[in-house]
PDB file of N, CA and C in Angstrom:
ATOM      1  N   UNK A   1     108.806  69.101 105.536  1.00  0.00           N
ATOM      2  CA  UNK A   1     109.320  70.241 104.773  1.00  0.00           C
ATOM      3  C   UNK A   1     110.067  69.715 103.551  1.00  0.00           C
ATOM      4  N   UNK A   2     109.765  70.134 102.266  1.00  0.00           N
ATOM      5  CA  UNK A   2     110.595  70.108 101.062  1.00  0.00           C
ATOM      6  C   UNK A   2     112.157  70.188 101.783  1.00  0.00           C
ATOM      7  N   UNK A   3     112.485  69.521 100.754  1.00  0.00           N
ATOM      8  CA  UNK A   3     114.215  69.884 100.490  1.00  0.00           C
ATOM      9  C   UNK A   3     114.780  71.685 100.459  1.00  0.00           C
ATOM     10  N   UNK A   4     115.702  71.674 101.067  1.00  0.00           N
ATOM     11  CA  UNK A   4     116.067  73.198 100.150  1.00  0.00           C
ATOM     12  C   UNK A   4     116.089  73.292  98.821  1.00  0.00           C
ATOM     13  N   UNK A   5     115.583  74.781  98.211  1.00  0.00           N
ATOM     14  CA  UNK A   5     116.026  75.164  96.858  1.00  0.00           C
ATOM     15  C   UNK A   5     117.553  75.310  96.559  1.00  0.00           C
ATOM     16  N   UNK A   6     117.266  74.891  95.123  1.00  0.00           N
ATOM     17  CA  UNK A   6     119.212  75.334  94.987  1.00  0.00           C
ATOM     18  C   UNK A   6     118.832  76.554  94.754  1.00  0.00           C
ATOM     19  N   UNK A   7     119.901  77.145  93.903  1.00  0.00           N
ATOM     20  CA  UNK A   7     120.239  78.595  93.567  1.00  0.00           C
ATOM     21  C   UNK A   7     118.768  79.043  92.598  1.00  0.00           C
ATOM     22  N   UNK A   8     118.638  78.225  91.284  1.00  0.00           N
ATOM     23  CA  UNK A   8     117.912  78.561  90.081  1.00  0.00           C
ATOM     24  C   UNK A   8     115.941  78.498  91.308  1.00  0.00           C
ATOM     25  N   UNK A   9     116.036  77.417  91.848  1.00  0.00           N
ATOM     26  CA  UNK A   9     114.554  76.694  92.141  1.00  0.00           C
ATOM     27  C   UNK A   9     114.217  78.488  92.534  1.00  0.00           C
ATOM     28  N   UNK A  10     115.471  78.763  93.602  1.00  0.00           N
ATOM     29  CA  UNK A  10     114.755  80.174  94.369  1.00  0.00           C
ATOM     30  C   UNK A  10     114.330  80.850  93.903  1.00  0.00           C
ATOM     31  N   UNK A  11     115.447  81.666  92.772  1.00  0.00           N
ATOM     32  CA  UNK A  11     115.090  82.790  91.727  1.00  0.00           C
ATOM     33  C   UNK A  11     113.395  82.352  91.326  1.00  0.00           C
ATOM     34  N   UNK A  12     113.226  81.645  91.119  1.00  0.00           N
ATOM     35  CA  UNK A  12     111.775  81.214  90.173  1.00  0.00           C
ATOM     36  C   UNK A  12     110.919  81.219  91.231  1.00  0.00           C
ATOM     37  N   UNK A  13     111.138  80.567  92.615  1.00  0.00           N
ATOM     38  CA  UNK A  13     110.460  80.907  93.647  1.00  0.00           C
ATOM     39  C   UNK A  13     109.857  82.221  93.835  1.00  0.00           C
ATOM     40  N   UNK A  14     110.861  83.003  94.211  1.00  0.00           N
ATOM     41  CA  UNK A  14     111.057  84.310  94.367  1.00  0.00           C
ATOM     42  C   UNK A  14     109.740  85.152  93.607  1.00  0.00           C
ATOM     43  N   UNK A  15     110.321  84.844  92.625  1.00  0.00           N
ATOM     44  CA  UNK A  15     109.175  85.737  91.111  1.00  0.00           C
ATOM     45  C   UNK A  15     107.853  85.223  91.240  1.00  0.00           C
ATOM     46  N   UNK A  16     107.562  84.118  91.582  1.00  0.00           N
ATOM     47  CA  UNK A  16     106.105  83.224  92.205  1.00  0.00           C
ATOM     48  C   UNK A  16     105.545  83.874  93.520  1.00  0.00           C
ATOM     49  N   UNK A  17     106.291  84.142  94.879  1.00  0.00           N
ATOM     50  CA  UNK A  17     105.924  84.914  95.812  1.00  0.00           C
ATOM     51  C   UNK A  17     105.687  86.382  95.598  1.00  0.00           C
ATOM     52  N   UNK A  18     106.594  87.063  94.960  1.00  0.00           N
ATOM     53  CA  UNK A  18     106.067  88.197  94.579  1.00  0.00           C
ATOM     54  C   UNK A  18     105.056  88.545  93.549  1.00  0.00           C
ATOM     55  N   UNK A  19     104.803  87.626  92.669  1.00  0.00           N
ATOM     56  CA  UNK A  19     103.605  87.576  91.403  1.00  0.00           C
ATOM     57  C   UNK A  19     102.875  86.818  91.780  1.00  0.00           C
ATOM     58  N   UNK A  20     102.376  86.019  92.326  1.00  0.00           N
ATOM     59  CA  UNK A  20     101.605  84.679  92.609  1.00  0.00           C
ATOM     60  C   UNK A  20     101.468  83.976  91.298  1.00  0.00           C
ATOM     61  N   UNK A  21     100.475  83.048  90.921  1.00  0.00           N
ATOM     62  CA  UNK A  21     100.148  82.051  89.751  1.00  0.00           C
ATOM     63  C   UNK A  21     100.950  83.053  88.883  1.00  0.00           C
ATOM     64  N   UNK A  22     101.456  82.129  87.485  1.00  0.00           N
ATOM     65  CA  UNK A  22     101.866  82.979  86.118  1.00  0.00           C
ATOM     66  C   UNK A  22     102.158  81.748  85.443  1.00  0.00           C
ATOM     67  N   UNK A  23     101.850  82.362  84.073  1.00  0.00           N
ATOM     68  CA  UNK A  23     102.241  81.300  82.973  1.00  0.00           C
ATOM     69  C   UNK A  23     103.642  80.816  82.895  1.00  0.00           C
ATOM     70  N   UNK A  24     103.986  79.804  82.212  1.00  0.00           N
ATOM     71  CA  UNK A  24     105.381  79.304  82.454  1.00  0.00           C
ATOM     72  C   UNK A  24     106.324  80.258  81.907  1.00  0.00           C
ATOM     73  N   UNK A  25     105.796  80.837  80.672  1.00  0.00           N
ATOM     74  CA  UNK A  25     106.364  81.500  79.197  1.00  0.00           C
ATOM     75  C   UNK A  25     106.793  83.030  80.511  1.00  0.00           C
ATOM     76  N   UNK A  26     105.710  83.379  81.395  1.00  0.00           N
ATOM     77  CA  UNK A  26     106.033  84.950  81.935  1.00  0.00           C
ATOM     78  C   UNK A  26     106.763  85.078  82.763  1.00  0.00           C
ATOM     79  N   UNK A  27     106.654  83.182  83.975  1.00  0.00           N
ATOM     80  CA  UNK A  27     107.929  83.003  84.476  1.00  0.00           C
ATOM     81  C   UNK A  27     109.156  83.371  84.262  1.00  0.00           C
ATOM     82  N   UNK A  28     109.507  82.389  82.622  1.00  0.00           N
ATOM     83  CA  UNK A  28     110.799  82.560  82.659  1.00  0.00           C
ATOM     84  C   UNK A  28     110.987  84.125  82.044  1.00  0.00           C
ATOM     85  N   UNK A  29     110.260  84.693  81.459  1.00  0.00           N
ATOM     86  CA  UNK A  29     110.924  86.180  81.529  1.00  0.00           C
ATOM     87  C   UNK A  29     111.314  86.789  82.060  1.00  0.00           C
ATOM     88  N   UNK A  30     110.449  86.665  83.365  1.00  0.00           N
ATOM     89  CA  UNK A  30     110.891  87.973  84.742  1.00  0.00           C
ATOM     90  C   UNK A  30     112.390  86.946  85.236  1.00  0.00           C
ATOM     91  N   UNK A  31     112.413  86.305  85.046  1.00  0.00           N
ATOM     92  CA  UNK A  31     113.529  85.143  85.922  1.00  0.00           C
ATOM     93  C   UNK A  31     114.916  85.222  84.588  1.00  0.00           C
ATOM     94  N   UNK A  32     114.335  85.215  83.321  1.00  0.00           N
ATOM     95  CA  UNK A  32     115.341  85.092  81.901  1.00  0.00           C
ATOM     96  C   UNK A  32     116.844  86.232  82.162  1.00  0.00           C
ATOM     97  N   UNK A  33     117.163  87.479  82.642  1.00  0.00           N
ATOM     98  CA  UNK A  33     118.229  87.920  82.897  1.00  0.00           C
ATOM     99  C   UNK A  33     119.089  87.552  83.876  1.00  0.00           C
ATOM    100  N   UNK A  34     118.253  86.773  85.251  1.00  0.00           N
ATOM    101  CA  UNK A  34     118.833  86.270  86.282  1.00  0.00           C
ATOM    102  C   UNK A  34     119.927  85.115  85.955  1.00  0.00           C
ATOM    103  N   UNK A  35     118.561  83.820  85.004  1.00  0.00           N
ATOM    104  CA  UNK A  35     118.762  82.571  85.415  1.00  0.00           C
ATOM    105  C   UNK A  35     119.930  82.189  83.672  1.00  0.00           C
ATOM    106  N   UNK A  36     119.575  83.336  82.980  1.00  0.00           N
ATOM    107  CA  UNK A  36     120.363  83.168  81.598  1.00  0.00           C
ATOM    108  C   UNK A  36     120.452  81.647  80.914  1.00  0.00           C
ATOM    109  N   UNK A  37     119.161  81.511  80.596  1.00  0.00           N
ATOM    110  CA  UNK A  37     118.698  79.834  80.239  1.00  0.00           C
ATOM    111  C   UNK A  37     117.506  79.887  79.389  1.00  0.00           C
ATOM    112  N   UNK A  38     117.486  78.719  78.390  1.00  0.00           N
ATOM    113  CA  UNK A  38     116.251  78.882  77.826  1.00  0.00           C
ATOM    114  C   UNK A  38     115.192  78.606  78.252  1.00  0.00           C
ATOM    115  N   UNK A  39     113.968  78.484  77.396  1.00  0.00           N
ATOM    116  CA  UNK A  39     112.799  78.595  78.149  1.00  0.00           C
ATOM    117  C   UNK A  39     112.515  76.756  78.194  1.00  0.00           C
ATOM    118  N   UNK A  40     113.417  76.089  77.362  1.00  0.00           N
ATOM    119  CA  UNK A  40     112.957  74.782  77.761  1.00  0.00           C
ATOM    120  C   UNK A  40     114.065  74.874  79.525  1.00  0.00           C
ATOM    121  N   UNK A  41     114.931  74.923  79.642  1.00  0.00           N
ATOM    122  CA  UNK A  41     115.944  74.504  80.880  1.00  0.00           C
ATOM    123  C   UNK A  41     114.456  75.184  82.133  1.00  0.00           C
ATOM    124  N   UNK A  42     114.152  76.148  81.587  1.00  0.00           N
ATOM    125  CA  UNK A  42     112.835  77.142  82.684  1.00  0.00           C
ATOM    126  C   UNK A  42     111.848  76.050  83.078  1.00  0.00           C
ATOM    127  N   UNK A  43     111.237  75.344  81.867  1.00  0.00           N
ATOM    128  CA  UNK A  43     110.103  74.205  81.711  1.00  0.00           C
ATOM    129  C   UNK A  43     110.680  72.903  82.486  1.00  0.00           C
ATOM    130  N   UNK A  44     111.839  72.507  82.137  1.00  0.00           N
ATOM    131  CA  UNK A  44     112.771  71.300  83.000  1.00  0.00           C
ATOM    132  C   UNK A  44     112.700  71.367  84.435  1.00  0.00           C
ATOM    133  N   UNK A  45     113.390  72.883  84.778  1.00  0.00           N
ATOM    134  CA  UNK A  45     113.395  72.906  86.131  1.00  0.00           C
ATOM    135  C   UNK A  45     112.157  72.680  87.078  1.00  0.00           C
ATOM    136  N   UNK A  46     110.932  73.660  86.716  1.00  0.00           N
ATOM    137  CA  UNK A  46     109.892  73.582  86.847  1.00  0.00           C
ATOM    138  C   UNK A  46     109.048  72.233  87.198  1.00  0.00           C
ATOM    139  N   UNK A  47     109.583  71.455  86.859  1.00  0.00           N
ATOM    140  CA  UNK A  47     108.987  70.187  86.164  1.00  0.00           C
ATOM    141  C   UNK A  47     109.544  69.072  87.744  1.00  0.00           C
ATOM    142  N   UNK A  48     110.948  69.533  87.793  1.00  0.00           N
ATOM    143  CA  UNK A  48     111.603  69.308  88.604  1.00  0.00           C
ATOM    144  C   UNK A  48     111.525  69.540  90.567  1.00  0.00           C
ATOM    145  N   UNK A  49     110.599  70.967  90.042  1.00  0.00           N
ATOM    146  CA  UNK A  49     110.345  71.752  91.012  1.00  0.00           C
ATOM    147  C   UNK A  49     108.860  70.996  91.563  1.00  0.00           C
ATOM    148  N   UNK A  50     108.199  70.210  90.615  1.00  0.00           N
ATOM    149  CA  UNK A  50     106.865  69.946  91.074  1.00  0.00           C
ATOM    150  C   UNK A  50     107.031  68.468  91.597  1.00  0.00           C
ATOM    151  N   UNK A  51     107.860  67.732  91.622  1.00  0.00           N
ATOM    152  CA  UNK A  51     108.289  66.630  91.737  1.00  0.00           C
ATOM    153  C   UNK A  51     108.483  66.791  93.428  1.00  0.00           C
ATOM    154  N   UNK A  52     109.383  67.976  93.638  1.00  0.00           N
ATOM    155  CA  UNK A  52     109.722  67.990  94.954  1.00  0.00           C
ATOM    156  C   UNK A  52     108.861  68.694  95.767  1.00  0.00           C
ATOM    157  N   UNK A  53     107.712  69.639  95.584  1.00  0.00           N
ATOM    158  CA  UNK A  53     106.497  69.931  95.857  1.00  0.00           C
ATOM    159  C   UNK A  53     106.379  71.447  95.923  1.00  0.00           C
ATOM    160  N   UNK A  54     107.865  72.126  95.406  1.00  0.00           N
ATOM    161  CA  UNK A  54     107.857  73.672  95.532  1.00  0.00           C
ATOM    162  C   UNK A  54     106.467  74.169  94.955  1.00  0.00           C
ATOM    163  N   UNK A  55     106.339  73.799  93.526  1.00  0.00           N
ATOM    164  CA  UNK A  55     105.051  74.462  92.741  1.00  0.00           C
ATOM    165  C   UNK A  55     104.292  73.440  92.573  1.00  0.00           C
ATOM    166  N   UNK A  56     103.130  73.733  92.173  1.00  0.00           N
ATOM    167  CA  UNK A  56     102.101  72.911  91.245  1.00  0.00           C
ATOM    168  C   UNK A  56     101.694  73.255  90.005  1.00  0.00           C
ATOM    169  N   UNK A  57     101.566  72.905  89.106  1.00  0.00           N
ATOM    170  CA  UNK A  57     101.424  73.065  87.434  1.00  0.00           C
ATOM    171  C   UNK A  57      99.745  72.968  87.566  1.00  0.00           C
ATOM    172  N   UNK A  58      98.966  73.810  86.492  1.00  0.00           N
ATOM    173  CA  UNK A  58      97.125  73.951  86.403  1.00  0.00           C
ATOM    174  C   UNK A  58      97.296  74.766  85.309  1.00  0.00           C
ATOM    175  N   UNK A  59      96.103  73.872  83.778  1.00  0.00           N
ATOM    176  CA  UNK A  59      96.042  74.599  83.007  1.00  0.00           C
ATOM    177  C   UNK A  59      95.032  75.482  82.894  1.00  0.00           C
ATOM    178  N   UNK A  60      95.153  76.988  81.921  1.00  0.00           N
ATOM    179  CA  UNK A  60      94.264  78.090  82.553  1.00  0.00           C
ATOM    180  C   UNK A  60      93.267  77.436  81.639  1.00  0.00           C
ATOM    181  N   UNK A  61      91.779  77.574  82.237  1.00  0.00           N
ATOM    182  CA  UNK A  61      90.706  77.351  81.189  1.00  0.00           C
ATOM    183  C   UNK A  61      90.492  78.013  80.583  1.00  0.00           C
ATOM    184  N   UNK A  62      90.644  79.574  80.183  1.00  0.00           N
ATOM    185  CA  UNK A  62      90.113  80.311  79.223  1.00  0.00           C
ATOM    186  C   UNK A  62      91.440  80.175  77.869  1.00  0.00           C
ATOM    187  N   UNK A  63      92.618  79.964  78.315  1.00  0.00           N
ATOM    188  CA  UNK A  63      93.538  80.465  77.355  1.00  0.00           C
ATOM    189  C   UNK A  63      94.577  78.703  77.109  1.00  0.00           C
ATOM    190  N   UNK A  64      94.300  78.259  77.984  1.00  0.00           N
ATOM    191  CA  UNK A  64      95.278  76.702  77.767  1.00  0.00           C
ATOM    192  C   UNK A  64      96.399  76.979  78.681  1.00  0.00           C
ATOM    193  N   UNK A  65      96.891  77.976  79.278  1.00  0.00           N
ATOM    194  CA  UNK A  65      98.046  78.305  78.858  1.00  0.00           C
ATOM    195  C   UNK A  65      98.395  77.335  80.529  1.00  0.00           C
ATOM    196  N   UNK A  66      99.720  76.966  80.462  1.00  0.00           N
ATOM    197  CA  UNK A  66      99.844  76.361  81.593  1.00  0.00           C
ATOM    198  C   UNK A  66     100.257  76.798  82.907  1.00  0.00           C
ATOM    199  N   UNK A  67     100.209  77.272  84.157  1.00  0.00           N
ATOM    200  CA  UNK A  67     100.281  78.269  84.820  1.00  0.00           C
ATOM    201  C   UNK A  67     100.631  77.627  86.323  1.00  0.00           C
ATOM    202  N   UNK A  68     101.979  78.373  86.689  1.00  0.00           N
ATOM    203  CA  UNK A  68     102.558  77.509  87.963  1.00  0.00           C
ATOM    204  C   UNK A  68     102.538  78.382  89.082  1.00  0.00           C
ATOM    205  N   UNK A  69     101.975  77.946  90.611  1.00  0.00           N
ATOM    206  CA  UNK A  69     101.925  78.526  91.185  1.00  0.00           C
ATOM    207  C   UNK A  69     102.738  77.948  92.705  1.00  0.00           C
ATOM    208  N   UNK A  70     103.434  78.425  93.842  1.00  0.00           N
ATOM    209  CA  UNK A  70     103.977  78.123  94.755  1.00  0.00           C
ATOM    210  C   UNK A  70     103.299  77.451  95.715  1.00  0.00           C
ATOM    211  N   UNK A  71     103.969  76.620  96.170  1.00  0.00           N
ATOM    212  CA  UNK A  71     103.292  75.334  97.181  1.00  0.00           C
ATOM    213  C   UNK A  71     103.825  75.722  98.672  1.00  0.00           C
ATOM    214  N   UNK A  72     104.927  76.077  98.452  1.00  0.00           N
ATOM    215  CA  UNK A  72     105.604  76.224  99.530  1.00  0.00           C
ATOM    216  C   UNK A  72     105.363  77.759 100.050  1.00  0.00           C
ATOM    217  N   UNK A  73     105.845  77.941 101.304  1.00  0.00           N
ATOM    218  CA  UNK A  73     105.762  79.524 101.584  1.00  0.00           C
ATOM    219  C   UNK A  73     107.137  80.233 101.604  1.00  0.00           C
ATOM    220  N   UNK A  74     106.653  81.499 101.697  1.00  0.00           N
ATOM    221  CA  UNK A  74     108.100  82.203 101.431  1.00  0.00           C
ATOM    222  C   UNK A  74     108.478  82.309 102.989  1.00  0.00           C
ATOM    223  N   UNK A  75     107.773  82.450 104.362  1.00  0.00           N
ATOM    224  CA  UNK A  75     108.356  82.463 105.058  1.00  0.00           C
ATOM    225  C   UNK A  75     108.749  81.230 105.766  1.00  0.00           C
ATOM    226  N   UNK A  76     108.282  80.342 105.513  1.00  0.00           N
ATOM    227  CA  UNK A  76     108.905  78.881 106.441  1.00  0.00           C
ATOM    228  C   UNK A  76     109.860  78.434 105.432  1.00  0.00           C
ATOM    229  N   UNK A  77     109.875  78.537 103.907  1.00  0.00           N
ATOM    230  CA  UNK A  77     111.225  78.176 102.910  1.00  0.00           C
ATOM    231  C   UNK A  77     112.200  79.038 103.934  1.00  0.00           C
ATOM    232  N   UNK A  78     111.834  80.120 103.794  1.00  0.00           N
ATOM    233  CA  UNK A  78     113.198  81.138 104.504  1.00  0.00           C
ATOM    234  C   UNK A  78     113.764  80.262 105.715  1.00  0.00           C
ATOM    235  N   UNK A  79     113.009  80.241 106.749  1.00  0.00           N
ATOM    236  CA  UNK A  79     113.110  79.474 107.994  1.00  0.00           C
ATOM    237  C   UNK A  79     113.948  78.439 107.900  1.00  0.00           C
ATOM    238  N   UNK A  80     113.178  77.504 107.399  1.00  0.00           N
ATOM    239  CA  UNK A  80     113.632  76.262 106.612  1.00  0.00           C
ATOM    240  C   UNK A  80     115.220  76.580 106.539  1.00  0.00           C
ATOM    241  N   UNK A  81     115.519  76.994 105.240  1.00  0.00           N
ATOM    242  CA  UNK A  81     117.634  77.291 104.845  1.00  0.00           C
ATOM    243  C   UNK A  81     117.893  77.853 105.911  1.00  0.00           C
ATOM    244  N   UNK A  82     117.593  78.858 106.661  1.00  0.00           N
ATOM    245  CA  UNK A  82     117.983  79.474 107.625  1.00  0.00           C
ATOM    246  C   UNK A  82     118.603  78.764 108.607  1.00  0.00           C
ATOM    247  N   UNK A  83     117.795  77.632 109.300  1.00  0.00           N
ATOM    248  CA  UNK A  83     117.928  76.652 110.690  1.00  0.00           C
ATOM    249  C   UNK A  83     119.287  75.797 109.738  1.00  0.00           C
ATOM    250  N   UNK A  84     118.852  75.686 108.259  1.00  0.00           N
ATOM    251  CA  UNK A  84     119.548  74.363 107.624  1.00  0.00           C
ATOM    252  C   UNK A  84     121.056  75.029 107.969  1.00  0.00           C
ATOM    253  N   UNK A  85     121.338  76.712 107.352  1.00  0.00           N
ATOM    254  CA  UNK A  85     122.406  77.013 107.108  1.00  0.00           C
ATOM    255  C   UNK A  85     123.084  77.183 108.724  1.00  0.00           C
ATOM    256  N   UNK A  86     122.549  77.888 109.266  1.00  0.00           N
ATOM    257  CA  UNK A  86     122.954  77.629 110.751  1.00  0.00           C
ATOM    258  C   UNK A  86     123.746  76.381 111.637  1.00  0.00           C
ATOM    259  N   UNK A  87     122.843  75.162 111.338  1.00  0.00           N
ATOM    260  CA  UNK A  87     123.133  73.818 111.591  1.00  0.00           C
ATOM    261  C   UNK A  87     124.115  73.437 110.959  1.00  0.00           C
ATOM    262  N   UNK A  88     123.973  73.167 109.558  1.00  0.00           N
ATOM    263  CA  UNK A  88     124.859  72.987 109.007  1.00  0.00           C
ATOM    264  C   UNK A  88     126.402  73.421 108.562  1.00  0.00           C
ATOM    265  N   UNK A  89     125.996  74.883 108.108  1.00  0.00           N
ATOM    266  CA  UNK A  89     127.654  75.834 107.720  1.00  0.00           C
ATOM    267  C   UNK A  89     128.223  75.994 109.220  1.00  0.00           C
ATOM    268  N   UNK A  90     127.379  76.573 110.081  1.00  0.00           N
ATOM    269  CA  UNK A  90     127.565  77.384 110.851  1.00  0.00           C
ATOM    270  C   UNK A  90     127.758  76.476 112.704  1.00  0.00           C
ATOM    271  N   UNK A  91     127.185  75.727 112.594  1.00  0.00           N
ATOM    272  CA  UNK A  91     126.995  74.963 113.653  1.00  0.00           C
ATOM    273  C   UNK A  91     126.802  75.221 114.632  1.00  0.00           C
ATOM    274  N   UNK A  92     125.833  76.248 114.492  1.00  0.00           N
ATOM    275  CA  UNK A  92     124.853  77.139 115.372  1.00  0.00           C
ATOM    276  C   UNK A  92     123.811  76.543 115.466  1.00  0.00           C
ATOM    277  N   UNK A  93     123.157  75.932 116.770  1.00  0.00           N
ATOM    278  CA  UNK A  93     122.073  75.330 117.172  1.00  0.00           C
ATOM    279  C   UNK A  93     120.824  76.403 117.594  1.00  0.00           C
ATOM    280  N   UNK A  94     121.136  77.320 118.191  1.00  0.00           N
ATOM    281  CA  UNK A  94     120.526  78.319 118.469  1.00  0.00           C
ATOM    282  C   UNK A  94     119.466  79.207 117.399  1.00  0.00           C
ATOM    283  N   UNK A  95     118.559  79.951 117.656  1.00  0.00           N
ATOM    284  CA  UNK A  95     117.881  80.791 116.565  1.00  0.00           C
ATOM    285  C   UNK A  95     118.433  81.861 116.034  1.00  0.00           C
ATOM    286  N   UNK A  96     117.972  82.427 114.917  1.00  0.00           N
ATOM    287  CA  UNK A  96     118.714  83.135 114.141  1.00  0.00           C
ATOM    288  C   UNK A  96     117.770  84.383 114.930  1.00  0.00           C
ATOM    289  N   UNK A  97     118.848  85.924 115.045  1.00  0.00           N
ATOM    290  CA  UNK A  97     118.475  87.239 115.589  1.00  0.00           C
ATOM    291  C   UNK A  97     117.735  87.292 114.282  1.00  0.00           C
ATOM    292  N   UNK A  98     116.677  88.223 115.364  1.00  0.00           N
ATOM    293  CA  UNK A  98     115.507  89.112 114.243  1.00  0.00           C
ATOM    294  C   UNK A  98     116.417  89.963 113.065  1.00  0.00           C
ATOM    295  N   UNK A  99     116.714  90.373 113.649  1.00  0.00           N
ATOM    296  CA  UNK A  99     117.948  91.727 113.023  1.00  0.00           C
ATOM    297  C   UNK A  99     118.461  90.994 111.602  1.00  0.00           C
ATOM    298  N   UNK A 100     118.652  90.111 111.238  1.00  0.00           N
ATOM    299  CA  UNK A 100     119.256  89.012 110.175  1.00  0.00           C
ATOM    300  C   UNK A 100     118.349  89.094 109.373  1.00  0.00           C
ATOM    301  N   UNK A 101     117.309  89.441 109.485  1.00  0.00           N
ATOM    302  CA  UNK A 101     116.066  89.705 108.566  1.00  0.00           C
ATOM    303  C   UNK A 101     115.580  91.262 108.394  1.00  0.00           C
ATOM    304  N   UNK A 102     116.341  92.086 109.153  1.00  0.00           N
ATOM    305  CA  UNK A 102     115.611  93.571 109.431  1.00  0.00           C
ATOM    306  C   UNK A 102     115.748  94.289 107.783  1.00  0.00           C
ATOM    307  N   UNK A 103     117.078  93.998 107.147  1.00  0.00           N
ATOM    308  CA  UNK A 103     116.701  94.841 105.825  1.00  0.00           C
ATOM    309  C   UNK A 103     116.523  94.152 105.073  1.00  0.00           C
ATOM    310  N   UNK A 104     116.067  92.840 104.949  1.00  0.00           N
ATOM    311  CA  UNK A 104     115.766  92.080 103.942  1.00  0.00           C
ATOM    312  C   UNK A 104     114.258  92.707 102.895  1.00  0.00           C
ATOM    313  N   UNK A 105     114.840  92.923 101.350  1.00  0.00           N
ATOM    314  CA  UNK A 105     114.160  93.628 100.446  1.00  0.00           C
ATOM    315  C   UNK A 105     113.029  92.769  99.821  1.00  0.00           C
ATOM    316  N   UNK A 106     112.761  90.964 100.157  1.00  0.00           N
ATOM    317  CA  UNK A 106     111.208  90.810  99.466  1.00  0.00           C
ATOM    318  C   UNK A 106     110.993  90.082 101.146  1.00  0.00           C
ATOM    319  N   UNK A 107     110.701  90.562 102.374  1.00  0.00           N
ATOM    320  CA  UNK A 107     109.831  90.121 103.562  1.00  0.00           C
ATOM    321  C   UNK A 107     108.865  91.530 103.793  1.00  0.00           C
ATOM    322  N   UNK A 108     108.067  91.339 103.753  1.00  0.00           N
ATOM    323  CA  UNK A 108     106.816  92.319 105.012  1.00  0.00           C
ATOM    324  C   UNK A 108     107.495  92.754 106.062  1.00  0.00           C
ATOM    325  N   UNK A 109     106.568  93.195 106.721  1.00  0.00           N
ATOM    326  CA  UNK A 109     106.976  93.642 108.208  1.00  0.00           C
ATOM    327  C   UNK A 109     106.230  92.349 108.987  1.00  0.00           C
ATOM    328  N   UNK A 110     104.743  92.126 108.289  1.00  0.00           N
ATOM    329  CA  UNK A 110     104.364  91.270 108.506  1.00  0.00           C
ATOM    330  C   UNK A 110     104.543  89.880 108.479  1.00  0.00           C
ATOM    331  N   UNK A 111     105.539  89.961 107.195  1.00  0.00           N
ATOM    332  CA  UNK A 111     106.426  88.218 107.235  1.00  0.00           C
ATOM    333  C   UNK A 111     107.522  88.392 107.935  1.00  0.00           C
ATOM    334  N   UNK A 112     108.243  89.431 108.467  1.00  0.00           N
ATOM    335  CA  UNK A 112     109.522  89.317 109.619  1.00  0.00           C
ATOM    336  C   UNK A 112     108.748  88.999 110.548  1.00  0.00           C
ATOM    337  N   UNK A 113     107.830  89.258 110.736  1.00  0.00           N
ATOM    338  CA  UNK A 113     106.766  88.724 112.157  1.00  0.00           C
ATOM    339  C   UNK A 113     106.984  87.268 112.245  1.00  0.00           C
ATOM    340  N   UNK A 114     106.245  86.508 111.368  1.00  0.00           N
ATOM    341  CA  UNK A 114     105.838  85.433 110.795  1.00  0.00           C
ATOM    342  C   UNK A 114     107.140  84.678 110.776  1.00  0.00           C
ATOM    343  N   UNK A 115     108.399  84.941 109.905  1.00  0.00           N
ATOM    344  CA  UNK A 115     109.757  84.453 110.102  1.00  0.00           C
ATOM    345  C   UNK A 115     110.381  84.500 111.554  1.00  0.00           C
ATOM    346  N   UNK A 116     110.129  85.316 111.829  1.00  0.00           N
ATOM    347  CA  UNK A 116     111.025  85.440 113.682  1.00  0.00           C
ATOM    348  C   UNK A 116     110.327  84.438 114.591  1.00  0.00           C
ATOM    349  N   UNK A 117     109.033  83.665 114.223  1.00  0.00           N
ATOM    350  CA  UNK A 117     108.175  83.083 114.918  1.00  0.00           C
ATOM    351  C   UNK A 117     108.677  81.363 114.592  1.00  0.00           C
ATOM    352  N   UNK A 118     108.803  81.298 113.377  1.00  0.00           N
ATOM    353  CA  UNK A 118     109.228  80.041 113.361  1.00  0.00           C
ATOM    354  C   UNK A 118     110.821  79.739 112.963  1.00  0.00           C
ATOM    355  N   UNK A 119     111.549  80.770 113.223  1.00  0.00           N
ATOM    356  CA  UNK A 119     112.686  80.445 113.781  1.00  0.00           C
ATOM    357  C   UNK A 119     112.833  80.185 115.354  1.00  0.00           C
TER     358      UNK A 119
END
């Protein structure tokens, strides 16, 4: 498993799970009010992000344009911080209750499935 995301990797995560593939430039837009950074710090991170295996970088053939898409998943990343924050902050060895996920606003019903499984 990758490292955890910090704060910025997620946000950009985030906008990748809910959009899938996107150009770097559309990235940082949907992400630009969150992450309040330019579009090179967007390109840096990114760059940063592929190093550690979150995304992968592919240029589009019809347009050039360069286009990053998520490596990782949104429900085992979740999992993943989850066990980390538990273990770590919390020093809770045990699994995290379903319920900890019940109003969460970007999971499925079908990824609370999927999350409750590999917690």
């Amino acid at each position: 498993m990758p490292p955890i995301p910090n704060p910025p990797e997620l946000v950009l995560l985030k906008a990748l799970w809910m959009s899938g593939p996107l150009p770097v430039r559309a990235l940082h837009e949907i992400c630009a009010d969150e992450l309040s950074w330019s579009f090179s710090s967007t390109r840096k991170t990114i760059s940063r992000m592929c190093d550690k295996g979150f995304v992968a970088q592919s240029a589009s053939a019809s347009a050039g344009l360069l286009r990053v898409r998520a490596r990782v998943s949104k429900t085992a990343t979740l999992a993943h911080m989850t066990r980390d924050f538990m273990s770590r902050v919390l020093e809770i060895q045990d699994s995290a209750p379903d319920t900890l996920f019940a109003a969460s606003k970007i999971l499925s019903d079908e990824e609370l499935e999927e999350l409750s499984g590999l917690l």
